[in-house]
C-alpha atoms as a PDB file:
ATOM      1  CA  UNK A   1     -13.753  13.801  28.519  1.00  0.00           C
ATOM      2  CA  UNK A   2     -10.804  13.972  26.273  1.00  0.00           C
ATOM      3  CA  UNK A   3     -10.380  12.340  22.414  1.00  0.00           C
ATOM      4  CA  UNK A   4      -6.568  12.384  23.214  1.00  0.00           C
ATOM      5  CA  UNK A   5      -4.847   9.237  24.195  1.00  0.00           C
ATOM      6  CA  UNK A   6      -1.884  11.106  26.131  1.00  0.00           C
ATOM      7  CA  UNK A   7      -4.175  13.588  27.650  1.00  0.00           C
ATOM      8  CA  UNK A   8      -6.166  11.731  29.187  1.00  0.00           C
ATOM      9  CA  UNK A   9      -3.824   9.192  30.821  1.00  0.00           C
ATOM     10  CA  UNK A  10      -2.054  13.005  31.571  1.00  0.00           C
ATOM     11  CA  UNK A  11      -5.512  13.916  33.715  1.00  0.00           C
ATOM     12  CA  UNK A  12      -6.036  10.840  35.142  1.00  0.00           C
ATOM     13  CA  UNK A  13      -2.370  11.462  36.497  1.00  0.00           C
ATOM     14  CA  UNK A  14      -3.277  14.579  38.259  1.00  0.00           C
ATOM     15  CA  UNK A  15      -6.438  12.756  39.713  1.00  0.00           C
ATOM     16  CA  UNK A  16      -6.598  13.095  43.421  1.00  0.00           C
ATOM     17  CA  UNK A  17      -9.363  11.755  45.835  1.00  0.00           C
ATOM     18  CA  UNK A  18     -10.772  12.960  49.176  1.00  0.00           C
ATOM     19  CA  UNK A  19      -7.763  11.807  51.021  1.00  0.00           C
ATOM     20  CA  UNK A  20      -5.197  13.623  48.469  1.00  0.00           C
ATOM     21  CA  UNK A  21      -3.817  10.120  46.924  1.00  0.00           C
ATOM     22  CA  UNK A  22      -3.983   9.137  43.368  1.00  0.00           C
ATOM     23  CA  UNK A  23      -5.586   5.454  43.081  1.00  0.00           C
ATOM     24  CA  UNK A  24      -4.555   5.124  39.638  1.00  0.00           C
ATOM     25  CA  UNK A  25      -1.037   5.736  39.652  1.00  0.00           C
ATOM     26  CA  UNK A  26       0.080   2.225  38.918  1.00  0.00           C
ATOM     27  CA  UNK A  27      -2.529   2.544  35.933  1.00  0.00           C
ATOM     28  CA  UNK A  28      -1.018   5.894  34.741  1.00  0.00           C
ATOM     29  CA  UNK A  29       2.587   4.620  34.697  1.00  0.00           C
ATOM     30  CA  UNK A  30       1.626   1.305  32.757  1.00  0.00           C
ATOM     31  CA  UNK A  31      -0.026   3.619  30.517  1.00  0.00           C
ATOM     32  CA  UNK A  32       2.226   5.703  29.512  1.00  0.00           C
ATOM     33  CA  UNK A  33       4.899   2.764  29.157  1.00  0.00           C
ATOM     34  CA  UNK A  34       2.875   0.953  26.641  1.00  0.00           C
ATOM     35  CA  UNK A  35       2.145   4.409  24.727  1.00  0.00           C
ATOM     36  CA  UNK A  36       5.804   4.676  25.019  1.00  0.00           C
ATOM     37  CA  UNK A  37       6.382   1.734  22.781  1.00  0.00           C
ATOM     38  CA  UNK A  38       7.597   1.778  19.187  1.00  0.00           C
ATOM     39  CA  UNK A  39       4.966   1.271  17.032  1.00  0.00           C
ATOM     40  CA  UNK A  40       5.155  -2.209  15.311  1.00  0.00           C
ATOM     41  CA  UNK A  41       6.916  -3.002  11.845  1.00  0.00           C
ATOM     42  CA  UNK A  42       5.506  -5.935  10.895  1.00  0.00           C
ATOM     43  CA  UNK A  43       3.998  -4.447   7.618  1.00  0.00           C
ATOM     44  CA  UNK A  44       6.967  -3.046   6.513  1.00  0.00           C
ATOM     45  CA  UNK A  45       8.587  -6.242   7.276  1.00  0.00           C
ATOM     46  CA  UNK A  46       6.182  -8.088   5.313  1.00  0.00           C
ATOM     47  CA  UNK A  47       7.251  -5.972   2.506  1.00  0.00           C
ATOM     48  CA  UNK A  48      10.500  -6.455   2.692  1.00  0.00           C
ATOM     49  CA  UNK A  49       9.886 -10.246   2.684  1.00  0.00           C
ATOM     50  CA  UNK A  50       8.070 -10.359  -0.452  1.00  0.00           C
ATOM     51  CA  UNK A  51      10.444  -8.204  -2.070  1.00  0.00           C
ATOM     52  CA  UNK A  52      13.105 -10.846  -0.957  1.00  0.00           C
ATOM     53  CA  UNK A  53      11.000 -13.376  -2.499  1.00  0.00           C
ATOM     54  CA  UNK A  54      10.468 -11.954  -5.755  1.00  0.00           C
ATOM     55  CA  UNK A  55      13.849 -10.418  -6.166  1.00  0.00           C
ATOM     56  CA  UNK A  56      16.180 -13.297  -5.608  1.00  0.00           C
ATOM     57  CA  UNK A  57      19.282 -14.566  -6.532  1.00  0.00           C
ATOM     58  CA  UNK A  58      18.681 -15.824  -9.948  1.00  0.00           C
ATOM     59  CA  UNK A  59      16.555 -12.477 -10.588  1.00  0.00           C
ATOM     60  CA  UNK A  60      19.447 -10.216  -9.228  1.00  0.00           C
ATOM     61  CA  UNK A  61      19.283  -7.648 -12.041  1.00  0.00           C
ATOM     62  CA  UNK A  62      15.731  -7.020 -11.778  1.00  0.00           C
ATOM     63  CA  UNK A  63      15.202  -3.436 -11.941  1.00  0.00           C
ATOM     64  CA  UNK A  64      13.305  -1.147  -9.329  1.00  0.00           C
ATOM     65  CA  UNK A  65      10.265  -0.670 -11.396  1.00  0.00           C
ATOM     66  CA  UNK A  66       9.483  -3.879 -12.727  1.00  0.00           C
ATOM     67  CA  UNK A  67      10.156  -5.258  -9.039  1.00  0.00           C
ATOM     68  CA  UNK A  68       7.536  -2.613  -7.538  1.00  0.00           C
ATOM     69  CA  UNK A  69       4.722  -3.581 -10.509  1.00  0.00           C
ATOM     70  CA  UNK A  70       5.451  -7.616  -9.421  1.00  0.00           C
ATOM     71  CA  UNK A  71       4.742  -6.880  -5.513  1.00  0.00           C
ATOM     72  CA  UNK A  72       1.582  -4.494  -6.903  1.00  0.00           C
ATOM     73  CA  UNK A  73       0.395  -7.413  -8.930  1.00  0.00           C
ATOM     74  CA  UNK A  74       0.747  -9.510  -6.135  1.00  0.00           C
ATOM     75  CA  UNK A  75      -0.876  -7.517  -4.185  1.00  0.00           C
ATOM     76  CA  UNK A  76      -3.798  -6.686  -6.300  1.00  0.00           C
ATOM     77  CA  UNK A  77      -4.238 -10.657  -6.566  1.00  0.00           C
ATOM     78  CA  UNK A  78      -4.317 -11.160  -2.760  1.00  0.00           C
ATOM     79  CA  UNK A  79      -6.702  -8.617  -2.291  1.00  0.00           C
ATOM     80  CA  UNK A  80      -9.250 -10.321  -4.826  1.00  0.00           C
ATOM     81  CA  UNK A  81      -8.293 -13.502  -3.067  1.00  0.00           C
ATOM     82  CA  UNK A  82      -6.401 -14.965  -5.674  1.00  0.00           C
ATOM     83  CA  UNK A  83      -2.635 -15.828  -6.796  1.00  0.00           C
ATOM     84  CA  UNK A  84      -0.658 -15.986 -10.002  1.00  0.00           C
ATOM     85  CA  UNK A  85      -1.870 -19.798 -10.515  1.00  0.00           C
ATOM     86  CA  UNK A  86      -5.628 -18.924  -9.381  1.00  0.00           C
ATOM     87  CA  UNK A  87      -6.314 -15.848 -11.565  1.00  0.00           C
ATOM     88  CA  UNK A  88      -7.927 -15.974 -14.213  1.00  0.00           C
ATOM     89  CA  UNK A  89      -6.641 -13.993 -17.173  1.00  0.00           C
ATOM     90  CA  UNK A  90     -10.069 -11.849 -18.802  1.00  0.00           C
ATOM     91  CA  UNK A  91     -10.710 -12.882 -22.209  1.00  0.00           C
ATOM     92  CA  UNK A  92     -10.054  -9.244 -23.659  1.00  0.00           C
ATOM     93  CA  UNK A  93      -6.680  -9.349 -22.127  1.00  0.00           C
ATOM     94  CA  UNK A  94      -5.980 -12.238 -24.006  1.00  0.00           C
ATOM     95  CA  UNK A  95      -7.538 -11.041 -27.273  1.00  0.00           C
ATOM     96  CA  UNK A  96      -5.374  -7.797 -26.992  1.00  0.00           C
ATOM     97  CA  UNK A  97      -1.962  -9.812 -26.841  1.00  0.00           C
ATOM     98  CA  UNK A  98      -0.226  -9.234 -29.852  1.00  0.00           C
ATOM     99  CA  UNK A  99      -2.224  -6.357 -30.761  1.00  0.00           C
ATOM    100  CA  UNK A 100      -1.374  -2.391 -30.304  1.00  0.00           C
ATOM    101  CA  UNK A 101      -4.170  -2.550 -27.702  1.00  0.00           C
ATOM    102  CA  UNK A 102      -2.086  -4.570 -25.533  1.00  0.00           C
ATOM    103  CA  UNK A 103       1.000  -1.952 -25.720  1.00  0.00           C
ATOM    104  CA  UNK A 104      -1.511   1.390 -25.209  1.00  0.00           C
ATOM    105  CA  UNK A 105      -2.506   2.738 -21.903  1.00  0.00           C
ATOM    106  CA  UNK A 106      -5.957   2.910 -20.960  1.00  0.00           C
ATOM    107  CA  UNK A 107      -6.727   6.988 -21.080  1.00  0.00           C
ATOM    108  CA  UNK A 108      -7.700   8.979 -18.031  1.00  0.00           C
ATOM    109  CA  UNK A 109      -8.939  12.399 -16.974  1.00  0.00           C
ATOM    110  CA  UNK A 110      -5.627  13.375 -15.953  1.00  0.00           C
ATOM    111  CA  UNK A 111      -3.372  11.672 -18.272  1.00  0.00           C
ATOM    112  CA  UNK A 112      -5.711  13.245 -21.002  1.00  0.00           C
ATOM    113  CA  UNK A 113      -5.613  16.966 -20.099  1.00  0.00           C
ATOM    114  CA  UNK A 114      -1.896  16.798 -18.749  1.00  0.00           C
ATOM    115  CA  UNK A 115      -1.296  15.110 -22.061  1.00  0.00           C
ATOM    116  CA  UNK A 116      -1.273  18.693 -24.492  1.00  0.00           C
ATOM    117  CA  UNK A 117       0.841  20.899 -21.784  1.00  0.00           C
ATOM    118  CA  UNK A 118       3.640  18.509 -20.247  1.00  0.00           C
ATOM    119  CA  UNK A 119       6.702  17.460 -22.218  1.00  0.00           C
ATOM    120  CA  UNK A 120       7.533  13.739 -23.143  1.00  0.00           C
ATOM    121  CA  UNK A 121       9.716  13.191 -20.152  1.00  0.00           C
ATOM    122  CA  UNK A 122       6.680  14.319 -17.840  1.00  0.00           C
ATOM    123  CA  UNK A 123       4.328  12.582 -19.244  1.00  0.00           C
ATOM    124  CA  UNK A 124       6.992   9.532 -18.744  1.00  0.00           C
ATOM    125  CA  UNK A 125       7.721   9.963 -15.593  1.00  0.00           C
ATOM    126  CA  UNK A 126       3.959  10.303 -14.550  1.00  0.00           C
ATOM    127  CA  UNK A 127       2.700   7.250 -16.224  1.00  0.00           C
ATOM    128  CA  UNK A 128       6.024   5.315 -14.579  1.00  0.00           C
ATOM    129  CA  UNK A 129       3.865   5.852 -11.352  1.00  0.00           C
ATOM    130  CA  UNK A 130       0.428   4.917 -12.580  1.00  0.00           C
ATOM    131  CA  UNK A 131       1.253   1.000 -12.300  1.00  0.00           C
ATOM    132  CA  UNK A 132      -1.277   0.554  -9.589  1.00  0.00           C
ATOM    133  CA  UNK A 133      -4.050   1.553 -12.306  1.00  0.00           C
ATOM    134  CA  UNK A 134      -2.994  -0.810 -14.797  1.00  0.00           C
ATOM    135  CA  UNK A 135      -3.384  -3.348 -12.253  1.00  0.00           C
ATOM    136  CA  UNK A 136      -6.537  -2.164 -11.273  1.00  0.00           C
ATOM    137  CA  UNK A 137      -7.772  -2.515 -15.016  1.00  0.00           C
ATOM    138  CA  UNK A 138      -6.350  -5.973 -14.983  1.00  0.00           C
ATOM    139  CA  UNK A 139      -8.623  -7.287 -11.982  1.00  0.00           C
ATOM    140  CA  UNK A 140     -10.898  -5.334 -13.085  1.00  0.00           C
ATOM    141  CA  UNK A 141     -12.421  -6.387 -16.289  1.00  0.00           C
ATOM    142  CA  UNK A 142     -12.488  -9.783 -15.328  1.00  0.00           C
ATOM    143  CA  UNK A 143     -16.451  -9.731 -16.081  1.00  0.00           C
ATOM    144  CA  UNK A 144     -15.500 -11.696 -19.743  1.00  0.00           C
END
């Protein structure tokens, strides 16, 4: 027996009884027709709905990045089963508003030993992409 999809149907093409006829060839065709079929969008769509949501027409000019940390955030929430008017905000989140702490970036293994040997843009540029972390420490902490 075969772990590949396509082979097998392939195999149980080429199938022949005593009498030389294939019983399954009705099987085999409707087979390979559905495998055949374009894989389904609907996450991407999904996606693309949301974005519409959160970037409409009175929020026009908001920019690429602060668009994809809104749809993370949103995402992070659904995950934990909450929204923006069911979360919680932790108490240390709250404490750290108006402070330095709120305006540093929790340090990590990588950012830490990357830190001495990149250059300011690469550092930058690597932290631009580390939104999903932040949002992670967000929902994360919400022990207070």
């Amino acid at each position: 027996m075969t772990s590949d999809t396509v082979q097998f149907w392939a195999e149980v093409y080429k199938f022949r009884n005593a009498a030389d006829e294939n019983p399954y060839v009705n099987l085999c065709d409707l087979s390979i027709t559905v495998l055949s079929l374009p894989h389904p969008s609907a996450h991407i769509e999904k996606v693309f709905s949301q974005m519409n949501i959160v970037k409409s027409k009175l929020r026009n000019r908001m920019g690429l990045e602060t668009l994809n940390v809104v749809l993370r955030i949103r995402y992070g929430l659904k995950i934990v089963g909450h929204t923006c008017q069911s979360y919680t905000i932790p108490a240390s989140v709250i404490r750290s508003v108006g402070t330095m702490a709120a305006y540093s970036r929790k340090p990590t293994a990588a950012n830490s030993e990357n830190a001495s040997t990149s250059t300011y843009s690469e550092q930058q540029s690597s932290t631009s992409h580390s939104t999903i972390d932040e949002v992670g420490w967000l929902l994360g902490d919400a022990d207070d």
